[in-house]
N, C-alpha and C. Protein backbone atom coordinates (compact mmCIF):
# COMPACT_ATOMS: atom_id res chain seq x y z
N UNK A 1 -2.55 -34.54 -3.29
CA UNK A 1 -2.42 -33.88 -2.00
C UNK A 1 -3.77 -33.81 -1.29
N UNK A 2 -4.60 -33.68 -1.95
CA UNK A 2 -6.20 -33.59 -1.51
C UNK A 2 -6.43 -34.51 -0.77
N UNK A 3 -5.95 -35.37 -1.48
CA UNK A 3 -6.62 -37.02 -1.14
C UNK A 3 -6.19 -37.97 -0.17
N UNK A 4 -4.70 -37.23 0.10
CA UNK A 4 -4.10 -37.63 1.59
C UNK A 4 -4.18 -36.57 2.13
N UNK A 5 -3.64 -37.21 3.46
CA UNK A 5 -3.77 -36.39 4.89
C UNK A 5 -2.18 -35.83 5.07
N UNK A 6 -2.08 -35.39 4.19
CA UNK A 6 -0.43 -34.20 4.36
C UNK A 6 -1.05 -33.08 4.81
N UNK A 7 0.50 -32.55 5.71
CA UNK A 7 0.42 -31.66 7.11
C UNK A 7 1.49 -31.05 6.63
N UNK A 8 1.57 -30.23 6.46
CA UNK A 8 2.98 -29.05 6.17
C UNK A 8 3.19 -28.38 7.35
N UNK A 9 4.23 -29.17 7.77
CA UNK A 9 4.36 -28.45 9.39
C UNK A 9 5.84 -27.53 9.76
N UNK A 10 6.41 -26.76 8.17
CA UNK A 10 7.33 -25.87 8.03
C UNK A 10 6.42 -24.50 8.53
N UNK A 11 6.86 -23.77 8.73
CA UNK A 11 6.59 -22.24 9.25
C UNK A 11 7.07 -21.70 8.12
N UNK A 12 6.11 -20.87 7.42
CA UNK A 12 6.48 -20.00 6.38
C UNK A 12 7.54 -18.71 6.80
N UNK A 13 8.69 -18.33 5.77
CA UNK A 13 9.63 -17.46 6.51
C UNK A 13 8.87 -16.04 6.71
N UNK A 14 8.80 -15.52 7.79
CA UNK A 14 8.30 -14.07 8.29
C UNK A 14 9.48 -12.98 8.80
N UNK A 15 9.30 -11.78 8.29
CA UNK A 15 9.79 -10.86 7.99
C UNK A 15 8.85 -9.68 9.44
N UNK A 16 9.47 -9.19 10.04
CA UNK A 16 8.65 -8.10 10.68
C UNK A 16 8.88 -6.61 9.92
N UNK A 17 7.44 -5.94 9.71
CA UNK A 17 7.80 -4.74 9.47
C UNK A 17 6.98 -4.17 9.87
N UNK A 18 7.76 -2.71 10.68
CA UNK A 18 6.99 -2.21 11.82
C UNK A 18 6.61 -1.18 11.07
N UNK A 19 5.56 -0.55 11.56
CA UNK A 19 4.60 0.21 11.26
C UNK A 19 4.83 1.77 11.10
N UNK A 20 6.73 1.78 11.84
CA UNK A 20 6.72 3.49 11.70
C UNK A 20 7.01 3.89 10.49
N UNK A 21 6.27 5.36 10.23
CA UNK A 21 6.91 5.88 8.69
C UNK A 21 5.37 5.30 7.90
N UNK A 22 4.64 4.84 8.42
CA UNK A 22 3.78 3.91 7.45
C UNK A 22 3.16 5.57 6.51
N UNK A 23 2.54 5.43 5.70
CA UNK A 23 2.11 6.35 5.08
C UNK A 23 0.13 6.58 5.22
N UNK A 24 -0.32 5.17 5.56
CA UNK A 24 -1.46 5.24 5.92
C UNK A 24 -1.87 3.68 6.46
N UNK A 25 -2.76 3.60 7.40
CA UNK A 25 -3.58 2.52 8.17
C UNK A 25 -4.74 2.83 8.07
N UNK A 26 -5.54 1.38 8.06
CA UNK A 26 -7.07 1.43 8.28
C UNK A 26 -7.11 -0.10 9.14
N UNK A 27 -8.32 0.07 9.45
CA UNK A 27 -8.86 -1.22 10.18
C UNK A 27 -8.53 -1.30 11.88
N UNK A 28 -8.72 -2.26 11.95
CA UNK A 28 -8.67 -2.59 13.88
C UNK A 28 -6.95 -2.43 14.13
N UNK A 29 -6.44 -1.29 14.79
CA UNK A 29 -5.15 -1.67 15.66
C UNK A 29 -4.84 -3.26 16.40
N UNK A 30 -5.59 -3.89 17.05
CA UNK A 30 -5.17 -4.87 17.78
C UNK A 30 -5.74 -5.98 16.70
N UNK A 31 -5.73 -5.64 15.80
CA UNK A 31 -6.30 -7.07 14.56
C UNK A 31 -5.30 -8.44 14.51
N UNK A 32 -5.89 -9.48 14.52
CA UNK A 32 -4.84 -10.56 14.75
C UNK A 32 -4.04 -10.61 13.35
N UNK A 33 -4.35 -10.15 12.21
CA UNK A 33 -3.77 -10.11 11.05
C UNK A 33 -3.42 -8.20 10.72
N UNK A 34 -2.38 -8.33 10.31
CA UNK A 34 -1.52 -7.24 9.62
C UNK A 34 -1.01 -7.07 8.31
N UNK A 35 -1.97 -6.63 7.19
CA UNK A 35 -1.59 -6.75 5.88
C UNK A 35 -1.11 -5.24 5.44
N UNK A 36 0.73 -5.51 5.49
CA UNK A 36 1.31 -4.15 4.65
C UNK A 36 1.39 -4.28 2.82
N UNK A 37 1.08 -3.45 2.78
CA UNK A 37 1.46 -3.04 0.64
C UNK A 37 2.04 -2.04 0.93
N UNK A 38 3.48 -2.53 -0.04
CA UNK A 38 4.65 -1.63 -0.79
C UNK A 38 4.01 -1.56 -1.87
N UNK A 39 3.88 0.02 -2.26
CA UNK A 39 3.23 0.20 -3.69
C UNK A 39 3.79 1.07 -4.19
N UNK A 40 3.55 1.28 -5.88
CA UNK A 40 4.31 1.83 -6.55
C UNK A 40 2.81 2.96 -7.54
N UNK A 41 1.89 4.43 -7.69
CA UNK A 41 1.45 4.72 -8.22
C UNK A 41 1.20 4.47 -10.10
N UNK A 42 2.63 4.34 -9.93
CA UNK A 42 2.38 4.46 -11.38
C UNK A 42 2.50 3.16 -12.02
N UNK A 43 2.73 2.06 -10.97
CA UNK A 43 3.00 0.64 -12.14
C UNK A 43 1.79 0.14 -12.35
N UNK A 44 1.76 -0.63 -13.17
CA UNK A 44 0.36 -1.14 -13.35
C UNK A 44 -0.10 -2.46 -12.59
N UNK A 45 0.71 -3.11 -12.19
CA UNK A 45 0.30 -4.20 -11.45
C UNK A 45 0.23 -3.97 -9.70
N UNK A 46 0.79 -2.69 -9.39
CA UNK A 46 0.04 -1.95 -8.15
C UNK A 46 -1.28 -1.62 -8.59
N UNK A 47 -2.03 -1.33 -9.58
CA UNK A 47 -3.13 -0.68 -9.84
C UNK A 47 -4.26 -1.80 -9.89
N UNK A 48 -3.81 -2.91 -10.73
CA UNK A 48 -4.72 -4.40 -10.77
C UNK A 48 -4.31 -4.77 -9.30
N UNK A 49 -3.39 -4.46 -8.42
CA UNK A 49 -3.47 -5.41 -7.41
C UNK A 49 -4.43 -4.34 -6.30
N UNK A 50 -5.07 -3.25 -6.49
CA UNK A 50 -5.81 -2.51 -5.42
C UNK A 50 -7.36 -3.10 -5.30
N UNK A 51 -7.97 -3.89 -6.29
CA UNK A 51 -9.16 -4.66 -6.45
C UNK A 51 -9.14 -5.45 -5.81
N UNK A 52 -7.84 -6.16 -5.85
CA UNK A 52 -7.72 -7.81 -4.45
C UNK A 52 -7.74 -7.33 -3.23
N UNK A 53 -6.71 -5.96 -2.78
CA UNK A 53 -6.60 -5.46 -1.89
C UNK A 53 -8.02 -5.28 -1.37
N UNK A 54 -9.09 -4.40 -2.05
CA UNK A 54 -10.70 -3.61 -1.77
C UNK A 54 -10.98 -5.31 -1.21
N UNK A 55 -11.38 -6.62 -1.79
CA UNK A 55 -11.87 -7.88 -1.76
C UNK A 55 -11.32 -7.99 -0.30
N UNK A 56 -10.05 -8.16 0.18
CA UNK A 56 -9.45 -8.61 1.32
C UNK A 56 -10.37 -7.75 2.74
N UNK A 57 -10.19 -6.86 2.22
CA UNK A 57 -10.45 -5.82 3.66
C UNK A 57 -11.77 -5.97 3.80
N UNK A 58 -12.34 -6.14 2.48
CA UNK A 58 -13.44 -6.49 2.56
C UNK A 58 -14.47 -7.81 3.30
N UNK A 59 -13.63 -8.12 2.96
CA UNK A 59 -13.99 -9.94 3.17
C UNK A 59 -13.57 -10.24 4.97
N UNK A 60 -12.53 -9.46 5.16
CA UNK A 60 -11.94 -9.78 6.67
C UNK A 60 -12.08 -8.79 7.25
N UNK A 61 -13.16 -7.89 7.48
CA UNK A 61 -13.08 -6.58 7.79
C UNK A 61 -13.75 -6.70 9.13
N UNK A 62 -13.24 -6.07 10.39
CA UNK A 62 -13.36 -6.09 11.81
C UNK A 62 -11.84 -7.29 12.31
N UNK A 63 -10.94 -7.69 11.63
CA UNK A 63 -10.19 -9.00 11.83
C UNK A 63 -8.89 -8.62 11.04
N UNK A 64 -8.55 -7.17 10.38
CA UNK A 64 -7.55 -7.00 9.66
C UNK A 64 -7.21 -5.51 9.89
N UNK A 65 -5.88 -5.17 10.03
CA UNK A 65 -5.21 -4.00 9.87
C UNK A 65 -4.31 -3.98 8.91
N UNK A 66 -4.72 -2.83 8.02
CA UNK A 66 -4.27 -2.62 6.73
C UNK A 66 -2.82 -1.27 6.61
N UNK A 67 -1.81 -2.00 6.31
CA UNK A 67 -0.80 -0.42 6.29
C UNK A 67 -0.03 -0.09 4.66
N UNK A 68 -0.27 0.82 4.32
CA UNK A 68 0.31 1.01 2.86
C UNK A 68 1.43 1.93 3.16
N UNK A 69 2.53 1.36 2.50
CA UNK A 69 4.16 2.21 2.62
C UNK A 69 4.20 2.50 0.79
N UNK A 70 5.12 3.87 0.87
CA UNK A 70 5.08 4.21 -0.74
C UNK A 70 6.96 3.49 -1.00
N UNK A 71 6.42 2.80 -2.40
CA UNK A 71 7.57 2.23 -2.99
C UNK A 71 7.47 2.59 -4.44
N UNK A 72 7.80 4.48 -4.56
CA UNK A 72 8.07 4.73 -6.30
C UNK A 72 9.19 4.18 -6.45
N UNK A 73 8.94 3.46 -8.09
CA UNK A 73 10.08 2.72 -8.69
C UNK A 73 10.94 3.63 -9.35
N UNK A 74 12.35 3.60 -9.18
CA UNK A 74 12.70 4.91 -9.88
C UNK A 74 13.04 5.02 -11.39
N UNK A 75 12.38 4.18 -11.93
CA UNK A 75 12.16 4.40 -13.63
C UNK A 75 10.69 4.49 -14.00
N UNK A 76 9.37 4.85 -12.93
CA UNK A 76 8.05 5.78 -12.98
C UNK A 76 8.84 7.16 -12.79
N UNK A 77 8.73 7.81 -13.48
CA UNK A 77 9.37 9.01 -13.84
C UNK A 77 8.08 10.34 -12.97
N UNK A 78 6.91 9.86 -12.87
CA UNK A 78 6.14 10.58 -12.46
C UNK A 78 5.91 10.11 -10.83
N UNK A 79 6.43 8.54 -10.33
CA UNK A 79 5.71 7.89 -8.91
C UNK A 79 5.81 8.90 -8.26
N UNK A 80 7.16 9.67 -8.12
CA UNK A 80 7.78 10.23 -6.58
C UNK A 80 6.66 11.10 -6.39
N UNK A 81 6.89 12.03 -7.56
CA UNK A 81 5.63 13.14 -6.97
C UNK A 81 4.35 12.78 -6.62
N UNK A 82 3.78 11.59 -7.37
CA UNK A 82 2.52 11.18 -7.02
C UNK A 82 2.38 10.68 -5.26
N UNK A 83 3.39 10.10 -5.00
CA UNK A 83 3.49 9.73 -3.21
C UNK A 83 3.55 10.90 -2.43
N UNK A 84 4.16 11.97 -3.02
CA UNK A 84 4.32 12.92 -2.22
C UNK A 84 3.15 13.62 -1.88
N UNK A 85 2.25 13.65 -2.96
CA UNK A 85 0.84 14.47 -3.08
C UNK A 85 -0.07 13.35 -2.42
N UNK A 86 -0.06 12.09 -2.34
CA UNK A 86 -0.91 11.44 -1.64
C UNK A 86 -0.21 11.18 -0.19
N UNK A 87 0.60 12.02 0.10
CA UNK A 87 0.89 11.96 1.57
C UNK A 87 0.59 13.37 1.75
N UNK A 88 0.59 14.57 0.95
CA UNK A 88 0.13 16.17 1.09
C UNK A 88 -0.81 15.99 1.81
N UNK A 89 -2.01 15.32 0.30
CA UNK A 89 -3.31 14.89 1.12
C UNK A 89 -3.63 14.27 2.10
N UNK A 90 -2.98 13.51 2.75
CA UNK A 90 -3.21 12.71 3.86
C UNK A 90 -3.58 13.83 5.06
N UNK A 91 -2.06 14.94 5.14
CA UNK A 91 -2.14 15.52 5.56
C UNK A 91 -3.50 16.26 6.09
N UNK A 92 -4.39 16.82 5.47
CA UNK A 92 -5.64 16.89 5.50
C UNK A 92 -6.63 16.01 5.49
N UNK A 93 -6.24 14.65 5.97
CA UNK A 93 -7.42 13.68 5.94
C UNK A 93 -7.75 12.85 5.13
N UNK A 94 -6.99 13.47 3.80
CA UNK A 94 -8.02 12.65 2.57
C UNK A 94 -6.89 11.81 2.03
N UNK A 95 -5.94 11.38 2.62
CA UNK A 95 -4.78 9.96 2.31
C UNK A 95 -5.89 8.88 1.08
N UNK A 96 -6.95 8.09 1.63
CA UNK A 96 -7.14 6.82 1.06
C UNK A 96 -8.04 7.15 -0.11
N UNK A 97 -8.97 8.48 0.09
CA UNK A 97 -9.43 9.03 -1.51
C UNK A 97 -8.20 9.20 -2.38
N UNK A 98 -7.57 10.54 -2.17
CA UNK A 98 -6.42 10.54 -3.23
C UNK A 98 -6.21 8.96 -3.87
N UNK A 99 -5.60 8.64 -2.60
CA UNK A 99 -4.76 7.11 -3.32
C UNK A 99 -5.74 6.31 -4.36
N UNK A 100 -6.88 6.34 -4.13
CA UNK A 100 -7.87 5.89 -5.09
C UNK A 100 -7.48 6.54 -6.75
N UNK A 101 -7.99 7.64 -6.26
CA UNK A 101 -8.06 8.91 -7.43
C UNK A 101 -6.80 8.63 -8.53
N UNK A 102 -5.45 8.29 -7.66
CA UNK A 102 -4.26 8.44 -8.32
C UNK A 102 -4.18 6.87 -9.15
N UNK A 103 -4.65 5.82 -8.06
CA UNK A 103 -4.94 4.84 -9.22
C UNK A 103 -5.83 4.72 -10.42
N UNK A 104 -6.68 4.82 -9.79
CA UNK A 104 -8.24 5.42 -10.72
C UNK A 104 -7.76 6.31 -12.16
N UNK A 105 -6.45 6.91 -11.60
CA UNK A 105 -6.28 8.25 -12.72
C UNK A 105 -4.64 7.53 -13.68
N UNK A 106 -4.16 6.62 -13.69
CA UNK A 106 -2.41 6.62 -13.40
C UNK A 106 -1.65 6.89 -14.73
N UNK A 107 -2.97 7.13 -15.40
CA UNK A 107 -1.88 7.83 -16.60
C UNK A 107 -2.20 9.47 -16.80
N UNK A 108 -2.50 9.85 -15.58
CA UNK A 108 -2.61 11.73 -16.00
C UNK A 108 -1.25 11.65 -14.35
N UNK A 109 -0.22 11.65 -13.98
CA UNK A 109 0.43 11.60 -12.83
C UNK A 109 1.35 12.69 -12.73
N UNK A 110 1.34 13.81 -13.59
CA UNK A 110 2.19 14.99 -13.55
C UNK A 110 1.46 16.06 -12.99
N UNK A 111 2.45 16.63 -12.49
CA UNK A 111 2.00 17.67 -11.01
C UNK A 111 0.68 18.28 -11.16
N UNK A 112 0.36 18.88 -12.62
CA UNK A 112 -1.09 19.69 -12.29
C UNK A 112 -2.18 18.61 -13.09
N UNK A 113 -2.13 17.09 -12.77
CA UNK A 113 -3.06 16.40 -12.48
C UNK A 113 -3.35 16.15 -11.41
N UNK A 114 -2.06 15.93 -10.28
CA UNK A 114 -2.16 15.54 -8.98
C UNK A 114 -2.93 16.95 -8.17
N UNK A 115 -2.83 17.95 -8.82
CA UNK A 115 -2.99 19.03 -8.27
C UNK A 115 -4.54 18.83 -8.76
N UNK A 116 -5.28 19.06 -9.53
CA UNK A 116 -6.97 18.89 -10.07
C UNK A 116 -7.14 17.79 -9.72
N UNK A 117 -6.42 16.28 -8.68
CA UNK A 117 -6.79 15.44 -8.27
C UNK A 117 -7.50 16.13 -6.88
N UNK A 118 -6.50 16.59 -6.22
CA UNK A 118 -6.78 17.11 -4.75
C UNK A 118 -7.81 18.41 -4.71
N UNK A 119 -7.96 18.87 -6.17
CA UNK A 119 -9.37 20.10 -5.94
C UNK A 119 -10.39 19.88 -6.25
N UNK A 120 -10.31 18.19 -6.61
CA UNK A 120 -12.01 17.31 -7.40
C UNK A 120 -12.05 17.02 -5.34
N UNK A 121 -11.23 16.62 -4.60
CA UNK A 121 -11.42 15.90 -3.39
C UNK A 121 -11.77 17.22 -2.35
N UNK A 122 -11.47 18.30 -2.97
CA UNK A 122 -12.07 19.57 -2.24
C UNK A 122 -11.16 19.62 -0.38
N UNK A 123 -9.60 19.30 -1.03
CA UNK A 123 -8.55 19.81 -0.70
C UNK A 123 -8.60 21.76 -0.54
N UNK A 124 -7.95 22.08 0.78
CA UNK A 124 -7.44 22.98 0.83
C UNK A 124 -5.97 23.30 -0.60
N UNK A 125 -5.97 23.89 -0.99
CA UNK A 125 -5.57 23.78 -2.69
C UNK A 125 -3.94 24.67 -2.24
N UNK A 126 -4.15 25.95 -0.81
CA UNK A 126 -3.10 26.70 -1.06
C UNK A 126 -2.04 25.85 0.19
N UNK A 127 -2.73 25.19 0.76
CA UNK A 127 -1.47 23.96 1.63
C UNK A 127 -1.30 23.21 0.84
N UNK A 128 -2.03 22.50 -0.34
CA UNK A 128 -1.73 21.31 -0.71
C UNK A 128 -0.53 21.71 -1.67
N UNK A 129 -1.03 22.51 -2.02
CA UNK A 129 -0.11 23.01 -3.35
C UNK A 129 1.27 23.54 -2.59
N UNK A 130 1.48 24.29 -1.47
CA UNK A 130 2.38 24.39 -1.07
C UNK A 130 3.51 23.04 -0.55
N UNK A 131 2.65 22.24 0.17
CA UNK A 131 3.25 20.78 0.70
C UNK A 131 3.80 20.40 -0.76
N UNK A 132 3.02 20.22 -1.55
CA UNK A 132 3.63 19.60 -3.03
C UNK A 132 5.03 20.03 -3.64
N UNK A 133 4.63 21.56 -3.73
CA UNK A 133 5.81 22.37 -4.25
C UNK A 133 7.19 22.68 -3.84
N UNK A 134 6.86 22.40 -2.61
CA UNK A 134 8.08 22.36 -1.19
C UNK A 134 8.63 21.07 -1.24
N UNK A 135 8.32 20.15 -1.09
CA UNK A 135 8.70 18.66 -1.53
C UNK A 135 8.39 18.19 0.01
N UNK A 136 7.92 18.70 1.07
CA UNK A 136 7.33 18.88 1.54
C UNK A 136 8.13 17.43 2.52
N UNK A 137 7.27 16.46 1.90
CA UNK A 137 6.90 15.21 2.23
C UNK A 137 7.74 14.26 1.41
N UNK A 138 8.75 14.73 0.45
CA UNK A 138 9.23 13.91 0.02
C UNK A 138 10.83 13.15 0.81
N UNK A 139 10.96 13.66 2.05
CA UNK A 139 11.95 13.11 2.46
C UNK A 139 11.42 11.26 3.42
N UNK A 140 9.98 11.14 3.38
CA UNK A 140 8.88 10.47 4.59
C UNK A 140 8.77 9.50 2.94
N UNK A 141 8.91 9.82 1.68
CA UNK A 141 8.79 8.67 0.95
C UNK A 141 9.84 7.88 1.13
N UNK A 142 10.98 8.83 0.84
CA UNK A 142 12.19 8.18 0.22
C UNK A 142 12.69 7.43 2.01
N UNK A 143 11.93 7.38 2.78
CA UNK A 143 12.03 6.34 4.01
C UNK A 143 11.35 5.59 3.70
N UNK A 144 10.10 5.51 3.65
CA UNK A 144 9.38 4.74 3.15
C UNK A 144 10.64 3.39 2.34
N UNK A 145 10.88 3.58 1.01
CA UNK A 145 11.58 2.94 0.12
C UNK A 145 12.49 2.44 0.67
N UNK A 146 13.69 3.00 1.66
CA UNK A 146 14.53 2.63 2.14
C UNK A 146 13.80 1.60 2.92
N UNK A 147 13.04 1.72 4.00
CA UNK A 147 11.93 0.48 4.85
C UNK A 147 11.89 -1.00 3.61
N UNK A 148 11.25 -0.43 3.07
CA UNK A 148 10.51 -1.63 1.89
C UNK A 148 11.96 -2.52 1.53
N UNK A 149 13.04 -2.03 1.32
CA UNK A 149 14.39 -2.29 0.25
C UNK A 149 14.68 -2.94 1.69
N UNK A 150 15.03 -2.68 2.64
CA UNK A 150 15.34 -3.34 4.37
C UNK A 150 14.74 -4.44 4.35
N UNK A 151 13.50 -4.96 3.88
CA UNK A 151 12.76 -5.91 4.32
C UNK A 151 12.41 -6.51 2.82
N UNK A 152 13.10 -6.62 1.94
CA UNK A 152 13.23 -7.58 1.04
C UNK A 152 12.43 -6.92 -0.15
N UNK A 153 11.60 -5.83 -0.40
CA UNK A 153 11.08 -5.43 -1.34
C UNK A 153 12.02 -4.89 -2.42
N UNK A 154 11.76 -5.96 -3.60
CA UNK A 154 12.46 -5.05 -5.13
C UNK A 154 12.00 -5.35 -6.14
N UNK A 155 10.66 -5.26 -5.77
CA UNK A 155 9.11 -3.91 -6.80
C UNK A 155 7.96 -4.65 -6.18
N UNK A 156 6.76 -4.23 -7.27
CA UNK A 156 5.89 -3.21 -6.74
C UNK A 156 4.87 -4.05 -7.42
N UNK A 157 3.41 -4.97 -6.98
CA UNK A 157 3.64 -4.73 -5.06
C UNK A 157 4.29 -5.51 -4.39
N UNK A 158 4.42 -5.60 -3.38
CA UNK A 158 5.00 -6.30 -2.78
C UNK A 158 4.05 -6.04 -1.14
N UNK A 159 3.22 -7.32 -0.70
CA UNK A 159 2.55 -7.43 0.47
C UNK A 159 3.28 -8.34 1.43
N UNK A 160 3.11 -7.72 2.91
CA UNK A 160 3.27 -8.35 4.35
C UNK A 160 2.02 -9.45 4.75
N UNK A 161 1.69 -10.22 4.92
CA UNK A 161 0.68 -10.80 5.38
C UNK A 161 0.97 -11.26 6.93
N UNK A 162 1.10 -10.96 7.96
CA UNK A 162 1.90 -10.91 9.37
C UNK A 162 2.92 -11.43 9.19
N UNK A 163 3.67 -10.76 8.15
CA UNK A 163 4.97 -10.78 7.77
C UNK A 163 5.26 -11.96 6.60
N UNK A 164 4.48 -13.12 6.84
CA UNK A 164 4.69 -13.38 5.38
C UNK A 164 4.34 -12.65 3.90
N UNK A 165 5.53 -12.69 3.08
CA UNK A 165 5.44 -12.48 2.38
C UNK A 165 4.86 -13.25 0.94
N UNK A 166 3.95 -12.05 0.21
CA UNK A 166 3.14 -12.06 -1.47
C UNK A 166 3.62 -10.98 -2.31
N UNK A 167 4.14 -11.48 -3.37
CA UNK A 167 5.19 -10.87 -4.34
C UNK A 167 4.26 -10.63 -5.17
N UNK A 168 3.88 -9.64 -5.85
CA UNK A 168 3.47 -9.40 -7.47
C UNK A 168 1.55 -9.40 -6.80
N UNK A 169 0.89 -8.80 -7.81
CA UNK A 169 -0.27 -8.48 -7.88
C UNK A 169 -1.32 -10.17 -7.79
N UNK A 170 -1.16 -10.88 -6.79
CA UNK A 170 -1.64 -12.30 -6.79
C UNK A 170 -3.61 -12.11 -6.70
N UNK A 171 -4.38 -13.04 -7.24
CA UNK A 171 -5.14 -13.14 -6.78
C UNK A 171 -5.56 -13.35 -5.21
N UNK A 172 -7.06 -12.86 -4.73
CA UNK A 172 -7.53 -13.19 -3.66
C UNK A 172 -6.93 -14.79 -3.36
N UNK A 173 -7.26 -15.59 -3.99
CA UNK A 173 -7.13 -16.66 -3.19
C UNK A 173 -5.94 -17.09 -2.55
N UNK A 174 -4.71 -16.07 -2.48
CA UNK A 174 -3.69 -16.57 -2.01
C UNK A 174 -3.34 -15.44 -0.93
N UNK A 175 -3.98 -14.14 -0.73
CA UNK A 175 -4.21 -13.91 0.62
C UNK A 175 -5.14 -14.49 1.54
N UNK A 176 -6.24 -15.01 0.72
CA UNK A 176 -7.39 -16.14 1.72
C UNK A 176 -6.69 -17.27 2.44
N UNK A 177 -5.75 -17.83 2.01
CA UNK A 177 -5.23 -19.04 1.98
C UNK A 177 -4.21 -18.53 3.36
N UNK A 178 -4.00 -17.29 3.09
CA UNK A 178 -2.47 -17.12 4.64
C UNK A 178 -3.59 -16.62 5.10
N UNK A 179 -4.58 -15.45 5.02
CA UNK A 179 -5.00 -14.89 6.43
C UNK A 179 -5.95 -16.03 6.77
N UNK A 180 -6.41 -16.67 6.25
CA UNK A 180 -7.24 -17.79 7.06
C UNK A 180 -6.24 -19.18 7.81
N UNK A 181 -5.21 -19.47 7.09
CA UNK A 181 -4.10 -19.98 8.50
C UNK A 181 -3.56 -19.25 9.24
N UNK A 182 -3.34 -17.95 9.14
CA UNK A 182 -3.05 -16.94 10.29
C UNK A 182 -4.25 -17.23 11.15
N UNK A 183 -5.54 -16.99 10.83
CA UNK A 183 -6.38 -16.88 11.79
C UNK A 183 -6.81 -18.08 12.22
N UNK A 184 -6.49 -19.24 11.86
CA UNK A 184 -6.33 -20.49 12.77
C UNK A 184 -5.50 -20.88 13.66
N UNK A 185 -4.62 -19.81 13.89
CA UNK A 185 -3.15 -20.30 14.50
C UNK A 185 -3.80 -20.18 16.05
């Protein structure tokens, strides 16, 4: 293939998924590229796939908008609550620490870890703890999931790349490979 001059002139299939309900964004709003992650706290190949993720944003950063939707799997026995507490926290600002913390942490994921997660991040402790305990936020996951399951997600991760879709925790080089023909288009 190298060695000839082949042109793949199919359009990869694209999926739109809009941004409401998202659970958190970073990067440029008007970015010519849009990379969503359906993620799951407690699986482990959401956790190896947050290093490619850090590389991407990294690497394309001023040129990418980043949106993460929560997709607990419902045999992580601990995800739900963990989404719920990293949307508590959001609440107060601190959405993309937590989410760190909870990967960083994913085998302590029962409530009064999530809870000494958000008082190492120097969280207001008597909202957070209330948002948590209330379930607060857990009706904004379980949309979330429903979103993800709408648009072809069934597990975790599962990435948008302006709507094309990357299944499973892939190396960098195969988001390099779409956002750099996205950004030739």
């Amino acid at each position: 293939k190298e060695n000839a001059d082949v042109k793949v002139l199919l359009e990869p299939p694209r999926t739109e998924v809009s941004l409401e309900g998202v659970a958190y964004t970073s990067g440029e709003k008007e970015a010519k590229i849009v990379l969503v992650e359906f993620s799951d706290y407690e699986c482990p190949y959401s956790k190896r796939a947050q290093t490619t993720v850090r590389k991407v944003l990294e690497a394309y950063e001023g040129k990418i908008q980043y949106a993460f939707f929560d997709y607990p799997l419902a045999f992580h026995k601990n995800a739900m609550k963990a989404h719920e507490a990293a949307r508590c926290a959001g609440e107060q600002g601190k959405y993309a620490e937590y989410s760190t913390k909870v990967f960083d942490n994913q085998k302590n994921l029962g409530v009064e870890g999530l809870k000494g997660y958000a008082k190492d991040l120097g969280l207001d402790m008597a909202a957070f703890d209330s948002c948590l305990d209330t379930g607060k936020t857990a009706e904004s996951v379980k949309q979330s999931v429903q979103k993800g399951s709408g648009v072809g997600v069934s597990g975790t991760p599962a990435f948008f790349v302006n709507g094309i879709m990357i299944s499973g925790a892939q190396p960098f080089e195969s988001f390099k490979e779409i956002i750099d023909a996205e950004l030739a288009r």
